[in-house]
Each structure stands twice: as C-alpha cells, then as structure tokens.
Protein backbone atom coordinates (compact mmCIF):
# COMPACT_ATOMS: atom_id res chain seq x y z
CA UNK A 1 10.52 26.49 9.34
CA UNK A 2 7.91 24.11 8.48
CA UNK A 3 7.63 20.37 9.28
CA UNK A 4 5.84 18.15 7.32
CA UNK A 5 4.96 14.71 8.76
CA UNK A 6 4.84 11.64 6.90
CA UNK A 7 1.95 8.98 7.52
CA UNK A 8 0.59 5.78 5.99
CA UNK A 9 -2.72 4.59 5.98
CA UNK A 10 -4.19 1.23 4.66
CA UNK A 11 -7.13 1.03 2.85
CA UNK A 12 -10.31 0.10 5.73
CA UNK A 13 -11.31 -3.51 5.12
CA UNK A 14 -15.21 -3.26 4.05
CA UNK A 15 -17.92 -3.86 6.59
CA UNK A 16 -15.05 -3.78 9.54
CA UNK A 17 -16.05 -2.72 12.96
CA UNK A 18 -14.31 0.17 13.82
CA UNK A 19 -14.69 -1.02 17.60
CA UNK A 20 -12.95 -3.94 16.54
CA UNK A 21 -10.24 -1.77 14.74
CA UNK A 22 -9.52 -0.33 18.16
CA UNK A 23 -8.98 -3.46 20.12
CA UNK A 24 -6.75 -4.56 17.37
CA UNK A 25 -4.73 -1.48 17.85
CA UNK A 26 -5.89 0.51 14.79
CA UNK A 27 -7.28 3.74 14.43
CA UNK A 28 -10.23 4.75 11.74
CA UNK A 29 -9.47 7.32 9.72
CA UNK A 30 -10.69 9.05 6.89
CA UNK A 31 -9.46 11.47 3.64
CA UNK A 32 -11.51 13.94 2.03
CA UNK A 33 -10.63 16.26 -0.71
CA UNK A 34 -8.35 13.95 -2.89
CA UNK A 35 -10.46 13.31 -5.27
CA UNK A 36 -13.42 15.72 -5.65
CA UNK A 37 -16.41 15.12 -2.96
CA UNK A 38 -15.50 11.32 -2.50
CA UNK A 39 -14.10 10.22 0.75
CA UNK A 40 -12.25 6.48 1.78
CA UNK A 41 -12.01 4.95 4.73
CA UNK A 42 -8.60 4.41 6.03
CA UNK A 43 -7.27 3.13 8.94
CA UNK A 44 -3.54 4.07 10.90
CA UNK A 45 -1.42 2.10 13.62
CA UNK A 46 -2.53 3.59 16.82
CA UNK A 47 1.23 4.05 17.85
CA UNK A 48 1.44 6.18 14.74
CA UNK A 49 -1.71 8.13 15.23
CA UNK A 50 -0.84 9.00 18.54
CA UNK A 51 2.86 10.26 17.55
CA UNK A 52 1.16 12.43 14.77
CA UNK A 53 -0.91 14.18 17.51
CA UNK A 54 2.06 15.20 19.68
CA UNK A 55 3.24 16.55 16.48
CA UNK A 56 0.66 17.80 14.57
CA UNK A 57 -1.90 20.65 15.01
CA UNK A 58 -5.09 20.09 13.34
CA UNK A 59 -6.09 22.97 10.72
CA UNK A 60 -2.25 23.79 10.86
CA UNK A 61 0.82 21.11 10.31
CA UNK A 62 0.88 19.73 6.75
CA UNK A 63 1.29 16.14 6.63
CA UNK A 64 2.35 13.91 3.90
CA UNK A 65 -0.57 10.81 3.35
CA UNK A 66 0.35 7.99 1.61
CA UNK A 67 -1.85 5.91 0.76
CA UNK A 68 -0.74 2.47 -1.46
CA UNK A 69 -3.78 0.75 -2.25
CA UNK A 70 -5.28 3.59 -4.20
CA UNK A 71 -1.95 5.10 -4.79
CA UNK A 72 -2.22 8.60 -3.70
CA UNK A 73 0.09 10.04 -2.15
CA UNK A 74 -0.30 14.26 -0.81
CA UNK A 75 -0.29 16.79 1.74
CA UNK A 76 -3.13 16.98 4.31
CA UNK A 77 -4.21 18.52 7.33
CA UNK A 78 -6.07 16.52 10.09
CA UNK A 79 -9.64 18.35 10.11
CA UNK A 80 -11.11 16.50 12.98
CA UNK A 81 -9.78 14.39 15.98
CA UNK A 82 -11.97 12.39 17.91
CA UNK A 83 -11.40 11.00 21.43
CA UNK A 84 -13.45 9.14 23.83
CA UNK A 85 -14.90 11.84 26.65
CA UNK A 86 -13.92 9.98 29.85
CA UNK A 87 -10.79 8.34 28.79
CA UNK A 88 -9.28 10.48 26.04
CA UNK A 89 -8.25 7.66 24.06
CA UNK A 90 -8.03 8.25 20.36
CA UNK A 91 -11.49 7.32 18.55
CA UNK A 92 -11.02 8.60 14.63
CA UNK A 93 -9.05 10.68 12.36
CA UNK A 94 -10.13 12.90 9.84
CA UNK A 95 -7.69 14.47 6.78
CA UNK A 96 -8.08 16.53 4.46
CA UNK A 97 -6.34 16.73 1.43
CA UNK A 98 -4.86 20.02 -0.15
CA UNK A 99 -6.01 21.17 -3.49
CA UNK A 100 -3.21 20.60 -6.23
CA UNK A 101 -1.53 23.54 -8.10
C-alpha cells in the first residue's frame, strides 16, 4: 500500500529573501514539471515541511501539491532536499511534478 501525502504551498512573494523566509518560519520551495520547462517559486510552513520529510522519501513517496494561486493541483515527488551542513536545518525543497496520462 501506497501513501500519498497532501501539501500546500503559497505562491513565493517576488524579490523575497529566502533567508528572511526562514526566520519567518517558511521554507523555499520549488515545482518543476507542471507545466513544460517552467518552474515557480513556492514556499511551505516549516512545521509542514519538516512532517513531509519524516514521511516522505525523495525520488519515491508521491505527494499531492496544491497549489491555489496558480491553481494546480498534482502528484509530485520531492527531487532535492537541502539542509544546512552543520545544523541540519531544512534550507529548500524541490518537487517535481508527474507527467499527466
């Protein structure tokens, strides 16, 4: 049996620092593959983020994105985790999105 996690990002505010996304207790992300070669910038709670990692394997565990502000919603798979090398704090997120059909 397969679990699928669910997940909402918001749309990254433009020319946001993503420093100051951290302090603020967000967590840069981005999605590729949803609509051709473009890519957006997204950001996630950290709380969240950090709950998908305990249950997610990159590569592997399909998770459900849903983003409002462009209104997509699909299945993913996190492609690339980034933490910080001393502390292992979360840095970024990176999903990609399944091909339909």
């Amino acid at each position: 049996m397969e679990i699928t996690v669910r997940v909402e990002g918001q749309m990254r505010p433009e020319g946001s620092k993503p420093r100051a996304l951290r302090r603020s207790g967000l967590i840069p992300a981005n999605l590729y593959g949803h609509n051709g070669a473009e890519s957006v910038s997204l950001t996630l709670d950290a709380k969240t983020a950090e709950r998908l990692l305990k249950e997610a394997r990159a590569n592997k565990t399909p998770i459900e994105l849903n983003v409002p502000e462009i209104n997509w919603r699909g299945a993913t798979v996190i492609r690339e985790v980034q933490k910080h090398p001393a502390k292992g704090t979360l840095y970024h997120l990176s999903f990609f999105a399944f091909a339909k059909g």
